[in-house]
Protein backbone atom coordinates (compact mmCIF):
# COMPACT_ATOMS: atom_id res chain seq x y z
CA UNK A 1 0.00 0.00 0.00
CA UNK A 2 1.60 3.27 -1.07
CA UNK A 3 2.11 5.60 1.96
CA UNK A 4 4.23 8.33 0.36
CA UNK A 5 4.13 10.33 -2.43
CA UNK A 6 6.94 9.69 -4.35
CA UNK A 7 5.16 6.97 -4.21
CA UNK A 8 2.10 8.17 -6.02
CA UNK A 9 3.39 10.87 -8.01
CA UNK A 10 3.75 11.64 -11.99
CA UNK A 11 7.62 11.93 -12.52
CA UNK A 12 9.46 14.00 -14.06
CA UNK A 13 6.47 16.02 -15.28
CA UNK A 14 7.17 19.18 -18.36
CA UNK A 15 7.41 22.30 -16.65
CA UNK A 16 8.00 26.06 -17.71
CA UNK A 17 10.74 28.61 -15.86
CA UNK A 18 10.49 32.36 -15.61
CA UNK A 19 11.20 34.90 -16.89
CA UNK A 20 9.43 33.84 -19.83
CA UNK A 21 6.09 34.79 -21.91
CA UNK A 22 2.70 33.31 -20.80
CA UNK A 23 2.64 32.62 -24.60
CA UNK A 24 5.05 29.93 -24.82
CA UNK A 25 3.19 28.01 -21.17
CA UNK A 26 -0.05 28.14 -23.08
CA UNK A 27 1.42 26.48 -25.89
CA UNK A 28 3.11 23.68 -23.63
CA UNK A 29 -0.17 22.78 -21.96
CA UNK A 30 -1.53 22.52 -25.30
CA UNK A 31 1.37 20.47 -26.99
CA UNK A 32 1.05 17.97 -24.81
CA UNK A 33 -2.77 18.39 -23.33
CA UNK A 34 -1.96 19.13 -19.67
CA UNK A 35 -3.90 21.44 -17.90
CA UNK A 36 -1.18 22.37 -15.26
CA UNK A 37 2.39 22.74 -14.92
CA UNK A 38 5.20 23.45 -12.36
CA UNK A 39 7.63 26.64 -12.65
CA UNK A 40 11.09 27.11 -11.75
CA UNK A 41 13.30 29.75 -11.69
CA UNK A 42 16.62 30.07 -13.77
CA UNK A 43 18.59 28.28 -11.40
CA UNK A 44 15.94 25.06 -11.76
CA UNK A 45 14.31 25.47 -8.13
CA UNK A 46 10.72 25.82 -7.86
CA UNK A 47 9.08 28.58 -7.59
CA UNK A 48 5.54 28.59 -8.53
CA UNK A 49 2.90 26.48 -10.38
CA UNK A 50 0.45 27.54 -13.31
CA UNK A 51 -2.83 26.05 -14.18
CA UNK A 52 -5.72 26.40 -16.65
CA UNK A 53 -7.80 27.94 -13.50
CA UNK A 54 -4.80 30.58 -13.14
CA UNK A 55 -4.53 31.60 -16.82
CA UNK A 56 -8.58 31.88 -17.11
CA UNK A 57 -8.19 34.67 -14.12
CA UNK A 58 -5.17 36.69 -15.96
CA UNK A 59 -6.03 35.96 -19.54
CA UNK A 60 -4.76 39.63 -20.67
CA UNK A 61 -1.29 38.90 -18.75
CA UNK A 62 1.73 38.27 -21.00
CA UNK A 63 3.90 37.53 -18.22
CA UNK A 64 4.57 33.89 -16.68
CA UNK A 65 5.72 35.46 -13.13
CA UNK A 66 2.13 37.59 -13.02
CA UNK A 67 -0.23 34.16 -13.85
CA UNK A 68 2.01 31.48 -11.35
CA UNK A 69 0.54 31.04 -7.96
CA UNK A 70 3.31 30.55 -5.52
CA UNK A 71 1.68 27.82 -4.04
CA UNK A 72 3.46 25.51 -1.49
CA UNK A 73 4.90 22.53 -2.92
CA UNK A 74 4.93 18.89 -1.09
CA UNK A 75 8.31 16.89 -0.45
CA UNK A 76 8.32 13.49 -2.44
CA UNK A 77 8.67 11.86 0.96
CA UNK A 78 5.82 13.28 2.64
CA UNK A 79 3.16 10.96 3.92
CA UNK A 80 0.27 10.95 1.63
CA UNK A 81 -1.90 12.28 4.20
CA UNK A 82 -0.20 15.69 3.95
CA UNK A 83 -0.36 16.31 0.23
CA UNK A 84 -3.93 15.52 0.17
CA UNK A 85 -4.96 18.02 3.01
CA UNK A 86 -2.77 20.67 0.89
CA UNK A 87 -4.67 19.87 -1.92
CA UNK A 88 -7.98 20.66 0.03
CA UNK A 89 -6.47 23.72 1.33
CA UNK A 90 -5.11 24.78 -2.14
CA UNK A 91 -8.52 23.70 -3.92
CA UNK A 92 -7.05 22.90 -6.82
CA UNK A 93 -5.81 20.05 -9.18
CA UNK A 94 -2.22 20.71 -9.26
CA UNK A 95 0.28 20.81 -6.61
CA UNK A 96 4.21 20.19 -6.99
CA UNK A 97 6.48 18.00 -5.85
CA UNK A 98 10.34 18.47 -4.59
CA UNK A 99 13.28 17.12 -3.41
CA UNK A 100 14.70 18.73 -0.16
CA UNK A 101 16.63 20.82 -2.37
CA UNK A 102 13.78 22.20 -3.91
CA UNK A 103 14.52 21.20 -7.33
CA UNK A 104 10.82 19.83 -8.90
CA UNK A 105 10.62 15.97 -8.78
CA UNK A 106 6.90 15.81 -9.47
CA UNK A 107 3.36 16.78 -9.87
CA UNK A 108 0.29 15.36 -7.99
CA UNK A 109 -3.16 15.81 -9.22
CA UNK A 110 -6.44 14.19 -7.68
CA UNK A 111 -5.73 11.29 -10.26
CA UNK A 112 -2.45 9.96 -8.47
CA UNK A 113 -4.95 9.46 -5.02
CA UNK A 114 -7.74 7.87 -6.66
CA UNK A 115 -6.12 3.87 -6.31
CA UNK A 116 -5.42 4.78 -2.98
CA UNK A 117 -8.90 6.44 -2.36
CA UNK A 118 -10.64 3.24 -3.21
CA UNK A 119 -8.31 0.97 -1.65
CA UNK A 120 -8.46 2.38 1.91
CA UNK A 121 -11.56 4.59 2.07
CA UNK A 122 -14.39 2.78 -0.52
CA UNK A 123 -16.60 1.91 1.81
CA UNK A 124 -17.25 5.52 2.86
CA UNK A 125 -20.34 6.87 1.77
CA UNK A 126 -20.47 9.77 -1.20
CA UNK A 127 -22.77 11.83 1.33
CA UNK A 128 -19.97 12.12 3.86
CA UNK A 129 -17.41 13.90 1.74
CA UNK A 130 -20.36 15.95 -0.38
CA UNK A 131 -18.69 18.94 0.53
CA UNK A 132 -18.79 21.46 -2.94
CA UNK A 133 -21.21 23.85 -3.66
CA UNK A 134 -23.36 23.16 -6.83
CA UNK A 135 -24.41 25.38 -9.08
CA UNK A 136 -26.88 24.43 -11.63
CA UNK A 137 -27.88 25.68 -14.63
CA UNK A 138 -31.13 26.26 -16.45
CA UNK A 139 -31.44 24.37 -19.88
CA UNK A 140 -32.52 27.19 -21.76
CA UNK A 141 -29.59 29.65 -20.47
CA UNK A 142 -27.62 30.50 -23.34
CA UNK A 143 -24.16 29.20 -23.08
CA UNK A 144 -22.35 32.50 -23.48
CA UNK A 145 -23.96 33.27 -20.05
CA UNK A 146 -23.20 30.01 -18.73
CA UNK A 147 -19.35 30.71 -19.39
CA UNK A 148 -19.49 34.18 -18.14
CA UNK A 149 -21.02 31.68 -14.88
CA UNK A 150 -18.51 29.24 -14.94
CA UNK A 151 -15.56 32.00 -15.35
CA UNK A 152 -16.91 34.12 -12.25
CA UNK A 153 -17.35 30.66 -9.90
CA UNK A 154 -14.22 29.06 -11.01
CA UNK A 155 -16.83 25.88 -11.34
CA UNK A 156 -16.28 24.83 -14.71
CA UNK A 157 -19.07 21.69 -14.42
CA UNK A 158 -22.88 22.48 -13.90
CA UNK A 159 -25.68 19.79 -13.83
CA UNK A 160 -28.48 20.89 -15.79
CA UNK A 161 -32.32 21.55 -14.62
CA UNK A 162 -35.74 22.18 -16.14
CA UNK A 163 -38.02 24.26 -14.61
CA UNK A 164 -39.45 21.97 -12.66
CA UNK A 165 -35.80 21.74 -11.19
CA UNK A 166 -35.60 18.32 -12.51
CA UNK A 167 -31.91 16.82 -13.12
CA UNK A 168 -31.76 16.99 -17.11
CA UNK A 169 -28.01 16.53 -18.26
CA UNK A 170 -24.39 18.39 -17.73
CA UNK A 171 -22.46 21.02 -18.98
CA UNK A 172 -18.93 22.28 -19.05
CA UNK A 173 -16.51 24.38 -20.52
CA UNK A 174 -14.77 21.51 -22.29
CA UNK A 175 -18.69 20.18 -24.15
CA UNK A 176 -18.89 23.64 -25.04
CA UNK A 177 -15.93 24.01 -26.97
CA UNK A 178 -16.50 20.26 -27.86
CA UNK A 179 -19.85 20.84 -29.65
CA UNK A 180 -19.75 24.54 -31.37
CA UNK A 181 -17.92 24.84 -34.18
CA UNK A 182 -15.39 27.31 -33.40
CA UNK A 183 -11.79 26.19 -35.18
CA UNK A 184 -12.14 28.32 -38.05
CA UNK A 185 -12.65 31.55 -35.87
CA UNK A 186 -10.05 31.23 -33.19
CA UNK A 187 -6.89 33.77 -33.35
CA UNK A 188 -4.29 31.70 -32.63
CA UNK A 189 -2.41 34.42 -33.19
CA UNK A 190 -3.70 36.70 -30.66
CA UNK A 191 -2.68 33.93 -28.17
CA UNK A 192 0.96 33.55 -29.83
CA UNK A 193 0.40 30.80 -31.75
CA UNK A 194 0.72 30.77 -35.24
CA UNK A 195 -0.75 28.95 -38.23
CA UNK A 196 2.60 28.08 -39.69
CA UNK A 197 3.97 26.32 -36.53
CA UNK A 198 4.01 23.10 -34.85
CA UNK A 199 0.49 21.42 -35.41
CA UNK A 200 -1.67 21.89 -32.19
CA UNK A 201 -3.66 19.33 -30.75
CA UNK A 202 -7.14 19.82 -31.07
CA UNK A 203 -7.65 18.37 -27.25
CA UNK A 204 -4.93 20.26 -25.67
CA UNK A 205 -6.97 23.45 -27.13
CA UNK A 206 -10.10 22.54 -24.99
CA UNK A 207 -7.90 22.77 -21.89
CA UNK A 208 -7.67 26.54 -22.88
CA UNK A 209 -10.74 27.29 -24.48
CA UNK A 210 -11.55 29.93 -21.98
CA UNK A 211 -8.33 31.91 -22.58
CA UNK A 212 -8.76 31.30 -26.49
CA UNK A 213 -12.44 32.41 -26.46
CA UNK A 214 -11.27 35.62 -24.73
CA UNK A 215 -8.13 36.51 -26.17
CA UNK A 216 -9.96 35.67 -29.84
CA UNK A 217 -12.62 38.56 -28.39
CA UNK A 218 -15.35 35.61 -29.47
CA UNK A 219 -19.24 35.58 -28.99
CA UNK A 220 -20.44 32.68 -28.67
CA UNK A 221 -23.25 31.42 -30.75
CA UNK A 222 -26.74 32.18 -29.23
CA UNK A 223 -27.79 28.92 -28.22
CA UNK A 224 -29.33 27.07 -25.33
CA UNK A 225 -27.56 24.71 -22.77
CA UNK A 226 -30.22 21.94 -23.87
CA UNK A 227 -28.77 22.10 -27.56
CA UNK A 228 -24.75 21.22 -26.15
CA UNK A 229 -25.44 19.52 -22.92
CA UNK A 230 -24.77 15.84 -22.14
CA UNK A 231 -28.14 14.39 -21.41
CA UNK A 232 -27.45 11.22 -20.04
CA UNK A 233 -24.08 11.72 -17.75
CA UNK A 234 -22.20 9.62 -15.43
CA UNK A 235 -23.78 9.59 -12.29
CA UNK A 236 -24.03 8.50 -8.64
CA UNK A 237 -26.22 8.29 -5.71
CA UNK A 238 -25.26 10.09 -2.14
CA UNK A 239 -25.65 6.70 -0.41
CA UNK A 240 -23.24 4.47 -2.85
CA UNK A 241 -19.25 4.09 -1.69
CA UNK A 242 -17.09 5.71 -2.37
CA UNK A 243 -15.48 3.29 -4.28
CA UNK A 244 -17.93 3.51 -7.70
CA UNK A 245 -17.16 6.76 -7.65
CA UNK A 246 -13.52 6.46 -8.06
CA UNK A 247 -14.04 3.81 -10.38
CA UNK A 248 -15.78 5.60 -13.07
CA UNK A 249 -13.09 8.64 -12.38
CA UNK A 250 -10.62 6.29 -13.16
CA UNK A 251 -11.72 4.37 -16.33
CA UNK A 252 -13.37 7.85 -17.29
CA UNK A 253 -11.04 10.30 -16.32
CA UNK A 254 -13.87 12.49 -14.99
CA UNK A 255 -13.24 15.47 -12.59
CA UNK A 256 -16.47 15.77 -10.96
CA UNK A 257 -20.24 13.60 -10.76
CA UNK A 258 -23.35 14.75 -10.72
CA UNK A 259 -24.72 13.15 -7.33
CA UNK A 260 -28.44 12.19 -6.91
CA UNK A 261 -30.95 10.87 -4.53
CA UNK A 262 -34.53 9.46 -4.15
CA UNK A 263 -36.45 9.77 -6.86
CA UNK A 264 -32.82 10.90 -9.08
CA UNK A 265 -33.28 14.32 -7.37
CA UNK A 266 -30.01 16.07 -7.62
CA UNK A 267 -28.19 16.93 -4.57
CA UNK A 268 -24.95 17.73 -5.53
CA UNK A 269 -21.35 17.49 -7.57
CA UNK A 270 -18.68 15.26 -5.93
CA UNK A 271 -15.87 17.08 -6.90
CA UNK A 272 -12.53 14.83 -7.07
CA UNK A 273 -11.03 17.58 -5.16
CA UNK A 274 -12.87 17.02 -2.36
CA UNK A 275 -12.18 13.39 -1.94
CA UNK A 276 -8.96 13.65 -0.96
CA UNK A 277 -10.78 15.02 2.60
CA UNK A 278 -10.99 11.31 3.36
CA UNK A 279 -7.03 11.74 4.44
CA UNK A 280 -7.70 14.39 6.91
């Protein structure tokens, strides 16, 4: 049973140094479809850590020092227990890891817990670490509003409701940019990437799509939720373990589930985040 987190860990993960141009990071996440990365200073020692959720908040900064968040960093010999309660304190899906000489040896996302989640804690119920706030939206919203939403919340997955406040489907950013046709409309070179460069992946775009949309100064079509949603998501119930949950996040690759009860009433998102409060 893994009990540190070198033992866990992605090694020897791509990351960015400063000073550089926020240009050249959003081009590495989309290279090789990452949504986060570690920074380092010009001596190789971290400094600082950049994800999608941190370029979506500066999307008009050019400058890879103004976007990082200097956010603490784990030691690869630290007792699970520890980076998980850091990455509940950070909320969010990145955090680095180091050697004691604070050189990067790592990067940790809710992914790396997951085997361990279900290995130690799948018995718990869902209900007892349904901790996020929810925030649905109405299926006839237009999406351009639920964006503006998502951007403002930093919640970038909404279940869906009629107005009878019945569960109908899920949104978020990533079946938006999925499922309108926007390729031929993007500025890639507004965001400092050219036409005549490397070939960009088409999936390492829709980690991004946020920044694109608003550094291409883009409206989105005017179109309802219903038209673009998924209407027949992933889901679980507040009294099944734990460990389905991590199963289809696994084999998936999902973030976050819609959660439901009784009569598939929704009560909730279990947000992969917030599993990692099992460790606490």
């Amino acid at each position: 049973m893994a009990t540190t987190v070198s033992e866990i860990m992605t090694r020897d993960p791509i990351y960015y140094t400063v000073p550089s141009g926020m240009a050249e990071v959003v081009k590495a996440l989309i290279k090789n479809n990452i949504t986060g990365l570690p920074i380092a200073d010009s001596k190789g020692k971290y400094v600082g850590i950049i994800s999608r959720k941190d370029i979506f908040d500066h999307s008009t900064e050019t400058q890879t020092a103004m976007v990082m968040r200097k956010a603490k960093a784990v030691f690869e010999d630290d007792p699970i227990e520890i980076a998980a309660s850091e990455m509940v304190k950070q909320h969010r899906r990145h955090i680095a890891v180091v050697n004691r000489d604070n050189e990067i040896a790592g990067i940790l996302t809710p992914q790396n817990f997951l085997p361990v989640v279900k290995e130690r804690y799948g018995n718990v119920q869902i209900r007892k670490v349904l901790l996020n706030t929810t925030i649905p939206v109405w299926e006839n919203t237009p999406i351009n509003v639920v964006l503006f939403a998502m951007k403002l919340s930093r919640v970038y997955a909404s279940p869906v409701i009629n107005e009878k406040t019945d569960f109908v489907g899920l949104i978020t950013d990533r079946d938006i940019f999925d499922k309108v046709d926007l390729r031929s409309r993007l500025e890639f070179s507004e965001a400092g990437i050219a036409d005549d460069e490397d070939p960009w992946s088409w999936g390492g775009l829709r980690n991004v799509f946020t920044y694109m949309i608003e550094r291409s100064h883009l409206q989105l079509p005017d179109i309802p939720v219903k038209d673009i949603m998924v209407t027949k998501p992933a889901v679980v119930y507040s009294n099944d373990r734990l460990e389905a949950a991590v199963r289809m996040m696994e084999t998936k690759n999902y973030n976050q589930l819609p959660v439901l009860e009784g009569h598939d009433r929704l009560t909730g998102m279990l947000n992969d985040i917030e599993i990692m409060s099992v460790f606490s």
